[in-house]
C-alpha atoms as a PDB file:
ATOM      1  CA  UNK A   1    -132.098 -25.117-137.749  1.00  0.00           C
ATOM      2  CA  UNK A   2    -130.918 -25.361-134.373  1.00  0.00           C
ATOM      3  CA  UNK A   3    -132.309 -22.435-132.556  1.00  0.00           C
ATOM      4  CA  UNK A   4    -131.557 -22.636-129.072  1.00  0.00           C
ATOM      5  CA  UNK A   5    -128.523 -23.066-126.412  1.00  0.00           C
ATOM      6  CA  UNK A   6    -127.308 -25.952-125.966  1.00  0.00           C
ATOM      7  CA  UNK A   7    -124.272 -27.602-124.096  1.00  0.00           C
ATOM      8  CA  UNK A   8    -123.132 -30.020-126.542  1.00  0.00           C
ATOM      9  CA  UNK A   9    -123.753 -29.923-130.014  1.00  0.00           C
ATOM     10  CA  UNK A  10    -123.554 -32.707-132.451  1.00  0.00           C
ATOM     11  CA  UNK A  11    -120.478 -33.363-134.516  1.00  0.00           C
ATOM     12  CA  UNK A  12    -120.455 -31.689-137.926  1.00  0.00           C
ATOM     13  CA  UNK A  13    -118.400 -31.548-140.614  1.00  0.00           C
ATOM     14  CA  UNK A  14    -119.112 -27.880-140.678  1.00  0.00           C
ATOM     15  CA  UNK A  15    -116.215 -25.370-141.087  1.00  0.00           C
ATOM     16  CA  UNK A  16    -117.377 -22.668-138.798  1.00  0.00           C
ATOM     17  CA  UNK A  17    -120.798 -21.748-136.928  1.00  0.00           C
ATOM     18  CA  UNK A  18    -122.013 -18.562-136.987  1.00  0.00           C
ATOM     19  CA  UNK A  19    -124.410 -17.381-133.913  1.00  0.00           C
ATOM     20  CA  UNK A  20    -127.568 -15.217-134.809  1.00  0.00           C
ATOM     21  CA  UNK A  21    -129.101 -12.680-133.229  1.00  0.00           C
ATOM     22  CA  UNK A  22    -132.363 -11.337-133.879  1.00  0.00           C
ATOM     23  CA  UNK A  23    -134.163  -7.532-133.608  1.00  0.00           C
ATOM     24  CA  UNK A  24    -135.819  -6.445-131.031  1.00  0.00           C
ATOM     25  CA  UNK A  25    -138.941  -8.428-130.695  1.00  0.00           C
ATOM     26  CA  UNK A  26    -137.711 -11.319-133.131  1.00  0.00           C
ATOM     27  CA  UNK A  27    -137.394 -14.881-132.420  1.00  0.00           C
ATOM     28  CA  UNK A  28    -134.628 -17.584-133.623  1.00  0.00           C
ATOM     29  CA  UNK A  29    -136.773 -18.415-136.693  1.00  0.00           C
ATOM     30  CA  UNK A  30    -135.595 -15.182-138.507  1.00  0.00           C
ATOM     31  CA  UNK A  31    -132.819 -16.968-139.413  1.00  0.00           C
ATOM     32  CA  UNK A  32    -134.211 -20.431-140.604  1.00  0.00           C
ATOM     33  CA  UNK A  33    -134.435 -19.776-144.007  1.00  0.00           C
ATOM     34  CA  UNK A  34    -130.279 -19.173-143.491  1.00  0.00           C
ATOM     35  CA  UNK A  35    -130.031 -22.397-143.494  1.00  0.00           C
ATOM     36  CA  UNK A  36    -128.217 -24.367-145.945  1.00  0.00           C
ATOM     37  CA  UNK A  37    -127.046 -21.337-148.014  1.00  0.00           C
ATOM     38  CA  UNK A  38    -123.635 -22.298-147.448  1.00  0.00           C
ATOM     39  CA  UNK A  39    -122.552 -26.115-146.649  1.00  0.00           C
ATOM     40  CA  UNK A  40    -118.948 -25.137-145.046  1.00  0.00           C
ATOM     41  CA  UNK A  41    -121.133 -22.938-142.272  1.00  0.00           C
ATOM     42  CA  UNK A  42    -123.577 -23.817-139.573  1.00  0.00           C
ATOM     43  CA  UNK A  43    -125.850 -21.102-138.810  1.00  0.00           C
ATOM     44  CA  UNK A  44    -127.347 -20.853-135.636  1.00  0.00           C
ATOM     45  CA  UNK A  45    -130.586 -18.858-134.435  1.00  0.00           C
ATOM     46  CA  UNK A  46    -130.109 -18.035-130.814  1.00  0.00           C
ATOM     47  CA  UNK A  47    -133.427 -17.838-129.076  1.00  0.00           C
ATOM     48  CA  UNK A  48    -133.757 -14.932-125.823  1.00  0.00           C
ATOM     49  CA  UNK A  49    -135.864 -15.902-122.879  1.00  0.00           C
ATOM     50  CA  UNK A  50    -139.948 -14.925-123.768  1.00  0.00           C
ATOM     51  CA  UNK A  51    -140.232 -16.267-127.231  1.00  0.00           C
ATOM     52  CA  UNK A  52    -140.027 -19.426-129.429  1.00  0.00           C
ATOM     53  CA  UNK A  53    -138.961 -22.424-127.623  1.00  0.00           C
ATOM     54  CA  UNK A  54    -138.218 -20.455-124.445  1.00  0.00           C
ATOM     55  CA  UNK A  55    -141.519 -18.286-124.596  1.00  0.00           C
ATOM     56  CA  UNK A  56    -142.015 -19.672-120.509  1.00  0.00           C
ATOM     57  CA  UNK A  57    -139.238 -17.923-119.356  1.00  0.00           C
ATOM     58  CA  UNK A  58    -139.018 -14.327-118.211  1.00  0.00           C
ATOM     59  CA  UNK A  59    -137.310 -12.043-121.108  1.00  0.00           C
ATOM     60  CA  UNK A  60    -134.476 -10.038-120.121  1.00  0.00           C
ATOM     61  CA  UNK A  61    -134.616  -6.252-119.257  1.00  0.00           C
ATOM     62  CA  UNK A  62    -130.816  -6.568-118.826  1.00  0.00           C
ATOM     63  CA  UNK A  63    -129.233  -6.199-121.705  1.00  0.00           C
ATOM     64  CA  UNK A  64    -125.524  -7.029-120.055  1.00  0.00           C
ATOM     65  CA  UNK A  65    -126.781 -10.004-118.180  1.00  0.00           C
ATOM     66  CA  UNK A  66    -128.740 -11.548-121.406  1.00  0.00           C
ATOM     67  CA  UNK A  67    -125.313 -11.291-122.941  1.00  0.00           C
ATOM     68  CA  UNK A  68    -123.565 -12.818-119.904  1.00  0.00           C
ATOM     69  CA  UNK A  69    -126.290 -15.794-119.980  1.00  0.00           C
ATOM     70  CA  UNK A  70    -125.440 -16.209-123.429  1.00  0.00           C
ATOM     71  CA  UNK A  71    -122.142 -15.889-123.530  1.00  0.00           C
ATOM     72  CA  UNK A  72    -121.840 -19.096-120.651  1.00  0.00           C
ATOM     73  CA  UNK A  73    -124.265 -20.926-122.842  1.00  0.00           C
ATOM     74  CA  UNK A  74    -122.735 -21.118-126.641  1.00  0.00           C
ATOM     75  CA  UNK A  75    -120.751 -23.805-127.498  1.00  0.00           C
ATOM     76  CA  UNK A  76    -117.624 -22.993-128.856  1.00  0.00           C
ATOM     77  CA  UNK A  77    -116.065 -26.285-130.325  1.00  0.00           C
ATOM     78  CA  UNK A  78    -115.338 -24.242-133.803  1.00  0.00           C
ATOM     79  CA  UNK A  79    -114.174 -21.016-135.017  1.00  0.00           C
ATOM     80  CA  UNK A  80    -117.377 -18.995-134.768  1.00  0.00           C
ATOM     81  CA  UNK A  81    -118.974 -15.685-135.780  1.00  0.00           C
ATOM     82  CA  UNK A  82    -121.495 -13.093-134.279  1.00  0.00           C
ATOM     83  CA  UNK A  83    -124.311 -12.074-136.500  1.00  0.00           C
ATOM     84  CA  UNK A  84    -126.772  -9.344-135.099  1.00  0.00           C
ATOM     85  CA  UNK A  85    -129.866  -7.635-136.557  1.00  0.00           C
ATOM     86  CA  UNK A  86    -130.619  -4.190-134.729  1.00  0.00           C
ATOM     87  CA  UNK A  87    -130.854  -4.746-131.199  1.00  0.00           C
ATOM     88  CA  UNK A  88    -129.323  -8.439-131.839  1.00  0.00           C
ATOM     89  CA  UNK A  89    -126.022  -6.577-133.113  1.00  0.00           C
ATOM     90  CA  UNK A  90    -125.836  -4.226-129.887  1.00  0.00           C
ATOM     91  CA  UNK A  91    -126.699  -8.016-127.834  1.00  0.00           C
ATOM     92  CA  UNK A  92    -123.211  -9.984-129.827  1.00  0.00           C
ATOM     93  CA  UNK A  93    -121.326  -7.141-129.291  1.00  0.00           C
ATOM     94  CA  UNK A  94    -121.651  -7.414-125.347  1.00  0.00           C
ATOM     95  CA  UNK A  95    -121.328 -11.043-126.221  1.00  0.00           C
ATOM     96  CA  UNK A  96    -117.941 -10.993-127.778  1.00  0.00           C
ATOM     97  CA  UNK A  97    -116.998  -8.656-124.596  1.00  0.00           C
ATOM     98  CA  UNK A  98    -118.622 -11.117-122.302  1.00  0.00           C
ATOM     99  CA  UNK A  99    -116.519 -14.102-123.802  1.00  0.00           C
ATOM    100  CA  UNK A 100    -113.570 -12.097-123.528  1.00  0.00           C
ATOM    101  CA  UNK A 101    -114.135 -11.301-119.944  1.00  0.00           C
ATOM    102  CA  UNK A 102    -115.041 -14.691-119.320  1.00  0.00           C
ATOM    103  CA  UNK A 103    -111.385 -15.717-120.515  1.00  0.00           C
ATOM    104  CA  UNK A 104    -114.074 -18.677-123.217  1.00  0.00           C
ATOM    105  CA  UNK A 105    -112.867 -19.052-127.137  1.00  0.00           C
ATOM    106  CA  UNK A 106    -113.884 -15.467-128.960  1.00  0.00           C
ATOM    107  CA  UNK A 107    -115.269 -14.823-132.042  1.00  0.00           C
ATOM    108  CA  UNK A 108    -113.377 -15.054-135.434  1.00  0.00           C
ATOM    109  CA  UNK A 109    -116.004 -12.201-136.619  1.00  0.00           C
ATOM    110  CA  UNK A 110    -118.524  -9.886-135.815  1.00  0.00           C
ATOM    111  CA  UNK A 111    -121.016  -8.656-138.182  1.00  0.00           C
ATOM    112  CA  UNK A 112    -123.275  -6.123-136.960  1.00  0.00           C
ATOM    113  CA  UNK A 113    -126.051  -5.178-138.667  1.00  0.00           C
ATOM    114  CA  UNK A 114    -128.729  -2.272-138.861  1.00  0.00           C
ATOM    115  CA  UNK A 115    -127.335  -0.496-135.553  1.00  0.00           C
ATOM    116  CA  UNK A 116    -125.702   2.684-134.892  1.00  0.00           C
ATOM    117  CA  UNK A 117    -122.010   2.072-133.328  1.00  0.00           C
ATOM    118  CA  UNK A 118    -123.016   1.444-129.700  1.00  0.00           C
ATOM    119  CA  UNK A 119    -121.018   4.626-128.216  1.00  0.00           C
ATOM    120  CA  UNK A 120    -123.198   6.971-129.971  1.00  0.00           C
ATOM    121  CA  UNK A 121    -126.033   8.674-128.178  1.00  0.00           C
ATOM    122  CA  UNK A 122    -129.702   7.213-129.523  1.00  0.00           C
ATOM    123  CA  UNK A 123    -131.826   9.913-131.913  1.00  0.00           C
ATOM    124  CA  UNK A 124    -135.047   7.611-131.373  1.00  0.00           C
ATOM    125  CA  UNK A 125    -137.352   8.506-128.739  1.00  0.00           C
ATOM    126  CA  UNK A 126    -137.733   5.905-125.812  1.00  0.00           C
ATOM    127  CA  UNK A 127    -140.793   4.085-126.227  1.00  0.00           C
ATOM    128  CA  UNK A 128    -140.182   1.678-123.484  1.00  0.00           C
ATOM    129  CA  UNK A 129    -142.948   3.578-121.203  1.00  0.00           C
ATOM    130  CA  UNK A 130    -145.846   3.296-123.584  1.00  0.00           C
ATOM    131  CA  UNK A 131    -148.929   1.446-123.528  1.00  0.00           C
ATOM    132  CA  UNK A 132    -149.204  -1.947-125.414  1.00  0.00           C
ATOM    133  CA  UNK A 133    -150.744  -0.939-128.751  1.00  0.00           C
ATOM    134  CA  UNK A 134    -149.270   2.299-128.938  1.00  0.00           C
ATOM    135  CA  UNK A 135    -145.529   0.523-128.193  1.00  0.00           C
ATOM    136  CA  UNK A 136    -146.287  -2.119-131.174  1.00  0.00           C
ATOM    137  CA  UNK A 137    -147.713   0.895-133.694  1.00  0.00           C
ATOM    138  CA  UNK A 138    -144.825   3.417-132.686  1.00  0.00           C
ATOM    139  CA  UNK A 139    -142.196   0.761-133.689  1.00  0.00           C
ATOM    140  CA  UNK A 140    -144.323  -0.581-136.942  1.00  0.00           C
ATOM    141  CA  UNK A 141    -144.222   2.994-138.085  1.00  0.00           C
ATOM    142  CA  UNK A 142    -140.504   3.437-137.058  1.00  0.00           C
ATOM    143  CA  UNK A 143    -139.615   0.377-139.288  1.00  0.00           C
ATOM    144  CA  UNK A 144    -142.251  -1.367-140.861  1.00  0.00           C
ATOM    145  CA  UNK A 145    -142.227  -5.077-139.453  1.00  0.00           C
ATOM    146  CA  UNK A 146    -145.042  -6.054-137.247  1.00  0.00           C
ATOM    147  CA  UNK A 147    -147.510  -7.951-139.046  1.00  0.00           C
ATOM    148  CA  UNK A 148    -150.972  -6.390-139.782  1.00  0.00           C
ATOM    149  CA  UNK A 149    -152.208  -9.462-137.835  1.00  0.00           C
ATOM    150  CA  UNK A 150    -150.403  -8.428-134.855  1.00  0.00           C
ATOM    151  CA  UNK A 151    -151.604  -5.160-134.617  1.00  0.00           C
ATOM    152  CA  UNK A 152    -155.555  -5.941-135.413  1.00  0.00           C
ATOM    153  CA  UNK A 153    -155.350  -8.598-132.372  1.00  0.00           C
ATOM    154  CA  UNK A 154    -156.018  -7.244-128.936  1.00  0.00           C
ATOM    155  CA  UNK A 155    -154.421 -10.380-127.754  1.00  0.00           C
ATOM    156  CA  UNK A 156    -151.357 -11.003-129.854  1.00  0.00           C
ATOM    157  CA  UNK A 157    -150.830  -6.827-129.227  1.00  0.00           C
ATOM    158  CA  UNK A 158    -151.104  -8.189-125.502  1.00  0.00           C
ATOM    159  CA  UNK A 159    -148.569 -11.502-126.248  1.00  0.00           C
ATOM    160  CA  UNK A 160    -146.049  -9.708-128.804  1.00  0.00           C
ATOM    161  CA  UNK A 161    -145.866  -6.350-126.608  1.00  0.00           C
ATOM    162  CA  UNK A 162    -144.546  -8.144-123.318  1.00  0.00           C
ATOM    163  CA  UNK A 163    -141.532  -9.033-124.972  1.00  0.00           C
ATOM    164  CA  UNK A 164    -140.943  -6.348-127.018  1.00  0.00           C
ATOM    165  CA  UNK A 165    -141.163  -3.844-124.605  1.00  0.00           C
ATOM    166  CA  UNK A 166    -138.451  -6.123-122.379  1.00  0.00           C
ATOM    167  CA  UNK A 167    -136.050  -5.986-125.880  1.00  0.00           C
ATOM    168  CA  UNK A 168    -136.458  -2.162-125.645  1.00  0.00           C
ATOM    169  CA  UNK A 169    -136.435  -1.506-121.957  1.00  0.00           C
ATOM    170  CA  UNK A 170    -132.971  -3.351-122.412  1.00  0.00           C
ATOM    171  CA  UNK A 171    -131.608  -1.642-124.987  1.00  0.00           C
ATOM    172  CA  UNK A 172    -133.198   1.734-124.054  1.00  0.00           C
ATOM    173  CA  UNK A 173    -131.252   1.894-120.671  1.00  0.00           C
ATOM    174  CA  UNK A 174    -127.853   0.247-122.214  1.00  0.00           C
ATOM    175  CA  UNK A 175    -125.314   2.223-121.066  1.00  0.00           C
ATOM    176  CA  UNK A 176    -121.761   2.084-123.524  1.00  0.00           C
ATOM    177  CA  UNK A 177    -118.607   1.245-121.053  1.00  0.00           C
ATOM    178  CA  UNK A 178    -115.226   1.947-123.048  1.00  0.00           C
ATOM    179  CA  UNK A 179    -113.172  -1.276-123.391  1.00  0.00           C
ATOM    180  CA  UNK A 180    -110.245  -1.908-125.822  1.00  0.00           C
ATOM    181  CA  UNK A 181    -110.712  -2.868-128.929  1.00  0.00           C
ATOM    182  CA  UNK A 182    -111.981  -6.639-129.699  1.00  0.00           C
ATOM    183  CA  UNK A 183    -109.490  -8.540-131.555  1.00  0.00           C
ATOM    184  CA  UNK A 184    -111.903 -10.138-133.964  1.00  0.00           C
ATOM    185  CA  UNK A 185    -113.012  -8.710-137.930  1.00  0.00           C
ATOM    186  CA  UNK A 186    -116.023  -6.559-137.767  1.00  0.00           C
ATOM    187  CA  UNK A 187    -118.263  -5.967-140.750  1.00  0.00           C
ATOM    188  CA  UNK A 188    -121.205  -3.340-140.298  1.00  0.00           C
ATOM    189  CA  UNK A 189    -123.776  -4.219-142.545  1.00  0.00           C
ATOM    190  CA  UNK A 190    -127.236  -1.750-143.435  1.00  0.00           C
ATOM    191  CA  UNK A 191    -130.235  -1.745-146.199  1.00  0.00           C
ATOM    192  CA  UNK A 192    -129.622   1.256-148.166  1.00  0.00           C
ATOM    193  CA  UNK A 193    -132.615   2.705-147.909  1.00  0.00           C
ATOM    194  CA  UNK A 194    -132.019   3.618-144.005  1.00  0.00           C
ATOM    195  CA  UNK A 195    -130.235   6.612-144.913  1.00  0.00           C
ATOM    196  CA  UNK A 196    -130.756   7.773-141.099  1.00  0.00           C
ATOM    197  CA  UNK A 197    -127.987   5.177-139.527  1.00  0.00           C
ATOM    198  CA  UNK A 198    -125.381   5.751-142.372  1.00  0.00           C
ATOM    199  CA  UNK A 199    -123.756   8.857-141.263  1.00  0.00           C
ATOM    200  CA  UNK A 200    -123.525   6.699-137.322  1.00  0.00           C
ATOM    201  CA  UNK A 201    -122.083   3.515-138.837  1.00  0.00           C
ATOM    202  CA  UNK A 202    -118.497   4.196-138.907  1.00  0.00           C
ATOM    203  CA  UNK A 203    -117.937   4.477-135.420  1.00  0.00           C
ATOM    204  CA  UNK A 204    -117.893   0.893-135.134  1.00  0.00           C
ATOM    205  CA  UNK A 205    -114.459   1.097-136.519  1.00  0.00           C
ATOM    206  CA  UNK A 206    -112.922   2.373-133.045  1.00  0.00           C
ATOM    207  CA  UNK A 207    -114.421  -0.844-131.730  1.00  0.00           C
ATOM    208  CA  UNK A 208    -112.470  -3.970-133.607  1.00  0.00           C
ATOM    209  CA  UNK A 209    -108.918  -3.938-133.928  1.00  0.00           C
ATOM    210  CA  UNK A 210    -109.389  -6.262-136.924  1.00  0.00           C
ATOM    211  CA  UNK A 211    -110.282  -6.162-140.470  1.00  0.00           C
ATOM    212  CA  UNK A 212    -113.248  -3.675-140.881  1.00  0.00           C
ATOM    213  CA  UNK A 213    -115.654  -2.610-143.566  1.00  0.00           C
ATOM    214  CA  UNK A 214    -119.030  -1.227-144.240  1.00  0.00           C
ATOM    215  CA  UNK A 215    -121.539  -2.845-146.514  1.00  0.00           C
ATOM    216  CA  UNK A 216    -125.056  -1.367-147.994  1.00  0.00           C
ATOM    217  CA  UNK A 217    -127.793  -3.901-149.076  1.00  0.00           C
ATOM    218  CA  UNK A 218    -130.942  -3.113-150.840  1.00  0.00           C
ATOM    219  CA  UNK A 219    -133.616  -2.451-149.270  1.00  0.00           C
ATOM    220  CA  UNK A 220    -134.661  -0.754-145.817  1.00  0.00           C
ATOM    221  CA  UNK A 221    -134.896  -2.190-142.483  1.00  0.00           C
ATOM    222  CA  UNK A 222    -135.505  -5.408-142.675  1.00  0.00           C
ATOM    223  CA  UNK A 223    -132.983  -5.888-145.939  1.00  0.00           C
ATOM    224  CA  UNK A 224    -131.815  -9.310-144.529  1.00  0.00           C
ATOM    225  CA  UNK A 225    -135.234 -10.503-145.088  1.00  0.00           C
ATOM    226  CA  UNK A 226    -134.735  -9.969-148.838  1.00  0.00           C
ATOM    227  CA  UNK A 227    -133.672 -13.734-150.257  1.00  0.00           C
ATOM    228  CA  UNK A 228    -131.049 -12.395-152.266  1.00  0.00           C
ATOM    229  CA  UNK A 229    -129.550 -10.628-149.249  1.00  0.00           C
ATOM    230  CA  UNK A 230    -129.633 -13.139-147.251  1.00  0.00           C
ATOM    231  CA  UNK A 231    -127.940 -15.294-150.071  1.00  0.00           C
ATOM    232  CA  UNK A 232    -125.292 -12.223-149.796  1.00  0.00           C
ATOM    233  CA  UNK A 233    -124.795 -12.401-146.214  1.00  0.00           C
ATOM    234  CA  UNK A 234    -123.955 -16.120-145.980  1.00  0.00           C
ATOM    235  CA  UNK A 235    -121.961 -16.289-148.784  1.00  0.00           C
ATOM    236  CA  UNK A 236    -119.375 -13.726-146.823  1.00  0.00           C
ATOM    237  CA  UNK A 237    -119.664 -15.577-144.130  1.00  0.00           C
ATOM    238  CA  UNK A 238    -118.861 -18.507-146.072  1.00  0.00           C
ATOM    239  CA  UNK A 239    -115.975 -17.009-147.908  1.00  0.00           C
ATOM    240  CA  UNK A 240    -114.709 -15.630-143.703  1.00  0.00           C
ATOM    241  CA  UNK A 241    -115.027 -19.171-142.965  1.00  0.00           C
ATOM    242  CA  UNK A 242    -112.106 -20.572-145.687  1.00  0.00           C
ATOM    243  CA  UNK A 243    -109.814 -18.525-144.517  1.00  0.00           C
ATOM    244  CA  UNK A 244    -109.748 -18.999-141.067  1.00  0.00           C
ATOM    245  CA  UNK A 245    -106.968 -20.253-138.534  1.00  0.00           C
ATOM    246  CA  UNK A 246    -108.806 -23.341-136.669  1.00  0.00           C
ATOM    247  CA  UNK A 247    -106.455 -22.666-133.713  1.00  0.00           C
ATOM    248  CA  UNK A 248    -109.123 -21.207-130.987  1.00  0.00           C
ATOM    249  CA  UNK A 249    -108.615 -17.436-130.599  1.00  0.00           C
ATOM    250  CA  UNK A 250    -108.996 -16.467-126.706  1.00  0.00           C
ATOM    251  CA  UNK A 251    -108.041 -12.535-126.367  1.00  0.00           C
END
């Protein structure tokens, strides 16, 4: 799996690429096991600055100006897609507006996933401020995914809480600006069991002037981590990609 940005990407036979974007905290890998699910589509883990192969750099508290960076850095040779997890969905949809205002190729789709629609105040309290360990077992209670050998480990509690709280500190002071519509299909997509985002989901709608819809998936969370979900989620994207126009769509 490719999982970084690079200038010039191989040839492929593929169909369409889809760009992923992880939670808040998460790395590229989330989405290796993505790979190969669907031959026609390339799926592509984008790694943030402070983890996996660009754990040197400094990570973002910006959450405009990581899309910005991002946005100059994708390569764009096919139709293309958006897929973010959580904070990753809030981070493509400033993408897509970034390529827009950039006057670049914009995306065919957008599927966000696990993340109120971004105009809609935040219920959760801010968590940015607090101390390592209490950050890292604040959020594992809030959602259950920070492995028990992160939080017994003074120094992965030390490692894992640097960029974490950078993810949240960007998110946290996010600030919606009203822009018209994107042009692209937009697909909101949620586990089931996180019956306290469902009732803030449909506000996405004001936000794509495309094809829109709503989809629940078992589980909670971290659904998408669930193989047959993830089997799910590429095979739509699979099915998005054979119908597409390969004539480059710039809004």
């Amino acid at each position: 799996m490719n999982a970084t940005t690079v200038d010039a990407p191989p040839q492929t036979s593929y169909r369409a690429r889809v760009y992923c974007f992880a939670h808040a905290g998460g790395s590229a890998g989330e989405f290796r096991e993505w790979t190969g699910l669907a031959d026609e589509v390339e799926i592509i883990g984008v790694e943030r600055p402070g983890r996996g192969a660009r754990f040197a750099e400094p990570a973002s508290r910006d959450l405009r100006a990581l899309a910005g960076e991002l946005a100059d850095s994708l390569p764009l040779d096919l139709p293309f897609g958006l897929f973010g997890h959580s904070f990753g969905a809030l981070l493509a949809f400033e993408i897509a507006h970034a390529l827009r205002a950039r006057g670049r190729r914009t995306p065919d789709w957008l599927w966000v996933s696990a993340f109120p629609s971004p105009d809609i105040a935040r219920r959760e309290p801010e968590v940015r401020h607090l101390p390592d360990a209490d950050l890292l077992w604040t959020l594992h209670r809030r959602h259950d995914g920070i492995p028990a050998e992160v939080l017994e480990s003074p120094e992965l509690i030390e490692i894992v809480s640097t960029y974490m709280r950078a993810d949240y500190a960007a998110m946290e002071t996010y600030r919606f600006q009203d822009r018209r519509p994107l042009a692209c299909a937009l697909q909101v997509l949620c586990g089931a069991d996180e019956h306290d985002l469902h009732d803030r989901l449909g506000g996405w709608e004001k936000h794509s002037a495309g094809a829109f819809s709503t989809r629940l998936l078992p589980g909670g969370h971290f659904y998408l981590r669930r193989p047959d979900n993830r089997r799910r989620i590429v095979q739509a994207m699979r099915d998005a990609a054979m119908t597409i126009d390969p004539t480059p769509g710039v809004e």
